[in-house]
C-alpha atoms as a PDB file:
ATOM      1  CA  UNK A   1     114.953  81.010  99.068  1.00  0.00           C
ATOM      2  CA  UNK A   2     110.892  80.103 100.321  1.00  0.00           C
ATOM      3  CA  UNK A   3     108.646  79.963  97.759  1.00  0.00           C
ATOM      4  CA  UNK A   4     105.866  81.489  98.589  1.00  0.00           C
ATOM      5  CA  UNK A   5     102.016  80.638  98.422  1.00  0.00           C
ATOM      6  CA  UNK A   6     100.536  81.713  94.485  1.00  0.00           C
ATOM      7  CA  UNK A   7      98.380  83.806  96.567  1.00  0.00           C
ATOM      8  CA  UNK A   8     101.217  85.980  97.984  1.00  0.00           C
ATOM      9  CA  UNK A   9     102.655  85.715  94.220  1.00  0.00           C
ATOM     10  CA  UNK A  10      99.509  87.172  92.965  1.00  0.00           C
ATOM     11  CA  UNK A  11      99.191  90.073  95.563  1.00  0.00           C
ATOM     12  CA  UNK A  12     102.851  90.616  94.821  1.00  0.00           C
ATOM     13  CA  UNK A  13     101.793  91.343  91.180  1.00  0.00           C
ATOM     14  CA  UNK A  14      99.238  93.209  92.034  1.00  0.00           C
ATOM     15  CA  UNK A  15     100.705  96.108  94.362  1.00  0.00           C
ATOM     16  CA  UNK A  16     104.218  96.254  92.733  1.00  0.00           C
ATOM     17  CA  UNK A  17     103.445  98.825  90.592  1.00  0.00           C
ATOM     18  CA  UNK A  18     101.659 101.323  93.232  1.00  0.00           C
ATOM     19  CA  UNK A  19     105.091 100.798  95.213  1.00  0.00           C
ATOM     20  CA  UNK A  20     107.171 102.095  92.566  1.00  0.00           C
ATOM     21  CA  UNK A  21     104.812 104.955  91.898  1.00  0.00           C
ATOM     22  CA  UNK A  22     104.991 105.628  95.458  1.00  0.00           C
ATOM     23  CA  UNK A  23     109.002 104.992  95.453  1.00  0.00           C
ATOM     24  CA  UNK A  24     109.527 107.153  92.820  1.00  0.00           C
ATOM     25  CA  UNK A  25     107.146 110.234  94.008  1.00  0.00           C
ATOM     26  CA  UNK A  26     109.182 110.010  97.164  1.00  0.00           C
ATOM     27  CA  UNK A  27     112.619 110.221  95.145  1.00  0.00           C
ATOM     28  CA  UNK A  28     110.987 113.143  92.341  1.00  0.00           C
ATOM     29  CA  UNK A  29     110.461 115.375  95.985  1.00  0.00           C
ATOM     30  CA  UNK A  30     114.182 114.672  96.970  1.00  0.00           C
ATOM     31  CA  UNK A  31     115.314 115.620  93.468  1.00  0.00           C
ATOM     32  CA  UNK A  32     113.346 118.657  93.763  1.00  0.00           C
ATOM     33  CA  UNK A  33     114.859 119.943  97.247  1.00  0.00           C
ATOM     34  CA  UNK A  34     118.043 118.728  95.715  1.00  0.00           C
ATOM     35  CA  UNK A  35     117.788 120.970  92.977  1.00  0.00           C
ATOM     36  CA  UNK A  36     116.406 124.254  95.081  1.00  0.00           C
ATOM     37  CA  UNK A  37     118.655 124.287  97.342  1.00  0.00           C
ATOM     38  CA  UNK A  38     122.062 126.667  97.399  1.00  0.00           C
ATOM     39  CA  UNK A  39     124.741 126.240  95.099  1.00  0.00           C
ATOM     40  CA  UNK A  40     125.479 126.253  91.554  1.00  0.00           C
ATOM     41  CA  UNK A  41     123.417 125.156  88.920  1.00  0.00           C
ATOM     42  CA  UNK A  42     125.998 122.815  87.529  1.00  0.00           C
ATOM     43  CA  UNK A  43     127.027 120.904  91.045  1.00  0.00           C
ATOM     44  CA  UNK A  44     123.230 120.428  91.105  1.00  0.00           C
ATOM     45  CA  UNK A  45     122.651 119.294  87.543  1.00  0.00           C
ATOM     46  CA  UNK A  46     125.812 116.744  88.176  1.00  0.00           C
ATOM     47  CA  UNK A  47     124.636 115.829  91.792  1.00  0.00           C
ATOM     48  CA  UNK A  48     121.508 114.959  90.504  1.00  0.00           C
ATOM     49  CA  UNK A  49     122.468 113.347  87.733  1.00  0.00           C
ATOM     50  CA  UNK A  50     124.734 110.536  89.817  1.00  0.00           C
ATOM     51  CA  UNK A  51     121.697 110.378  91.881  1.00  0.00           C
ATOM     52  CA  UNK A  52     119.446 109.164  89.233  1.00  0.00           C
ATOM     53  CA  UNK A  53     122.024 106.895  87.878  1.00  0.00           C
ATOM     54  CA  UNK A  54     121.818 105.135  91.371  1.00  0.00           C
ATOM     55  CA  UNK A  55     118.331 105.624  92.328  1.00  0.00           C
ATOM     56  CA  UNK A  56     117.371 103.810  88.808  1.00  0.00           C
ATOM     57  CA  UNK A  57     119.091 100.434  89.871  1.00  0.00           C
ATOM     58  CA  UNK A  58     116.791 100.309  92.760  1.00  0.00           C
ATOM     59  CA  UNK A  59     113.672  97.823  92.790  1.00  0.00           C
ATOM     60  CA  UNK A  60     111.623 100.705  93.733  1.00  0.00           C
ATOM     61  CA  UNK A  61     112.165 102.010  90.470  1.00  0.00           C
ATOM     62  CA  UNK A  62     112.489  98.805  88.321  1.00  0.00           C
ATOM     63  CA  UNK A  63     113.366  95.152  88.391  1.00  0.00           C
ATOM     64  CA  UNK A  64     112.592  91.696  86.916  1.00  0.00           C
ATOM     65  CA  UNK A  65     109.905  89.874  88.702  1.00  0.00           C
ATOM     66  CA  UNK A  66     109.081  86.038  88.369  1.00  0.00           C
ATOM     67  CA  UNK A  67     108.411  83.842  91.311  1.00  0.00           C
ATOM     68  CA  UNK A  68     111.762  82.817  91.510  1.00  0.00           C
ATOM     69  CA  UNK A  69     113.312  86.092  92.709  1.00  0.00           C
ATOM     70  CA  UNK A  70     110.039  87.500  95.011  1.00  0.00           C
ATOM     71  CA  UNK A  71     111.846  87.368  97.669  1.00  0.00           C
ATOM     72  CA  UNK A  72     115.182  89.076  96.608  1.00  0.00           C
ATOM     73  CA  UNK A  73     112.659  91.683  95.072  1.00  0.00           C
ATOM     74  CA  UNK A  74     110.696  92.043  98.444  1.00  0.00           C
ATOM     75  CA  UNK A  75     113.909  92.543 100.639  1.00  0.00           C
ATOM     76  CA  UNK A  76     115.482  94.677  98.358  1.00  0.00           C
ATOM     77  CA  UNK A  77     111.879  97.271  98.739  1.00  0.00           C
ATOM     78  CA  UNK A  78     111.904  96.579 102.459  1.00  0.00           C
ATOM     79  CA  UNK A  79     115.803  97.535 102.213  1.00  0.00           C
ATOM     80  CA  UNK A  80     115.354 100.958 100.324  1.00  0.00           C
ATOM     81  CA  UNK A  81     112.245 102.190 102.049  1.00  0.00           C
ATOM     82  CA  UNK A  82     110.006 101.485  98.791  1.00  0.00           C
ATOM     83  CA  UNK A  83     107.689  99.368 101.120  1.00  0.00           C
ATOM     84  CA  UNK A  84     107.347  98.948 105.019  1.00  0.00           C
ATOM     85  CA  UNK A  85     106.021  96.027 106.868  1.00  0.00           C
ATOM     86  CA  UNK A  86     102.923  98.124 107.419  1.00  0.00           C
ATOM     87  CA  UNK A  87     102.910  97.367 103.249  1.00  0.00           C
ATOM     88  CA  UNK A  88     102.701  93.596 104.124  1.00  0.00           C
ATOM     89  CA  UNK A  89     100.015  93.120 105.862  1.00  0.00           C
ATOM     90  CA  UNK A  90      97.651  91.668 103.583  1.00  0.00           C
ATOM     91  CA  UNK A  91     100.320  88.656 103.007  1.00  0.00           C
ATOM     92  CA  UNK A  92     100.497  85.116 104.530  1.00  0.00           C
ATOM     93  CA  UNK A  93     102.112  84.915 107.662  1.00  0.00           C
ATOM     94  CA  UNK A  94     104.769  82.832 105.849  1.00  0.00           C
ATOM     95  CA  UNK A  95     105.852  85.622 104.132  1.00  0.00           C
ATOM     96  CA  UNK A  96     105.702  88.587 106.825  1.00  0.00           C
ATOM     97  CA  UNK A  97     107.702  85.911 109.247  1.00  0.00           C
ATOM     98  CA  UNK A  98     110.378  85.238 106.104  1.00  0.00           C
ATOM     99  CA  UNK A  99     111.008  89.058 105.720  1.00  0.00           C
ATOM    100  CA  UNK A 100     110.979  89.771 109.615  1.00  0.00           C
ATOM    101  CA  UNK A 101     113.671  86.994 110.266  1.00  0.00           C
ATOM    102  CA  UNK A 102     115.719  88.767 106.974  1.00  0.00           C
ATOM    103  CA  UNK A 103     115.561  92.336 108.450  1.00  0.00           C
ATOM    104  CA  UNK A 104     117.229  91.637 111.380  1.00  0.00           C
END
């Protein structure tokens, strides 16, 4: 896929982390209505558990980054709602046009 500028690589790098933070505050408030809502304690403790199993294979939560698979890791945010294109703004316009063209 592109390779994009060392400049977009570099930014990359730089706000990954704060969208996993983000990502994962997000999912910590849907495993807390999760578990306060009706129902027994075990369907919640087993609901939540298959939920975390999932939710911990998402890129919002971790994944392997080298330049090679920034894209695939930038789609894959865009894809689960760890990042919007609001997120992107400070990218080149190679990249913002790249992901557009992917999301549709």
């Amino acid at each position: 896929m592109n390779r994009f500028s060392e400049k977009d690589w570099k930014l990359f790098r730089s706000k990954i982390s704060d969208w996993q933070e983000a990502y994962m505050e997000k999912l910590n408030q849907e495993y807390i209505e999760l578990l306060s809502g009706d129902g027994y304690a075990s369907d919640k403790f087993w609901a939540l558990e298959k939920r975390i199993r999932e939710d911990k294979k998402d890129c919002g939560v971790q994944c392997e980054m080298s330049r090679s698979t920034q894209f695939y890791v930038m789609a894959s945010l865009l894809r689960e709602g760890a990042i919007t294109f609001d997120d992107l703004e400070d990218f080149s316009d190679d990249l913002k046009e790249t992901m557009r063209r992917f999301a549709k």
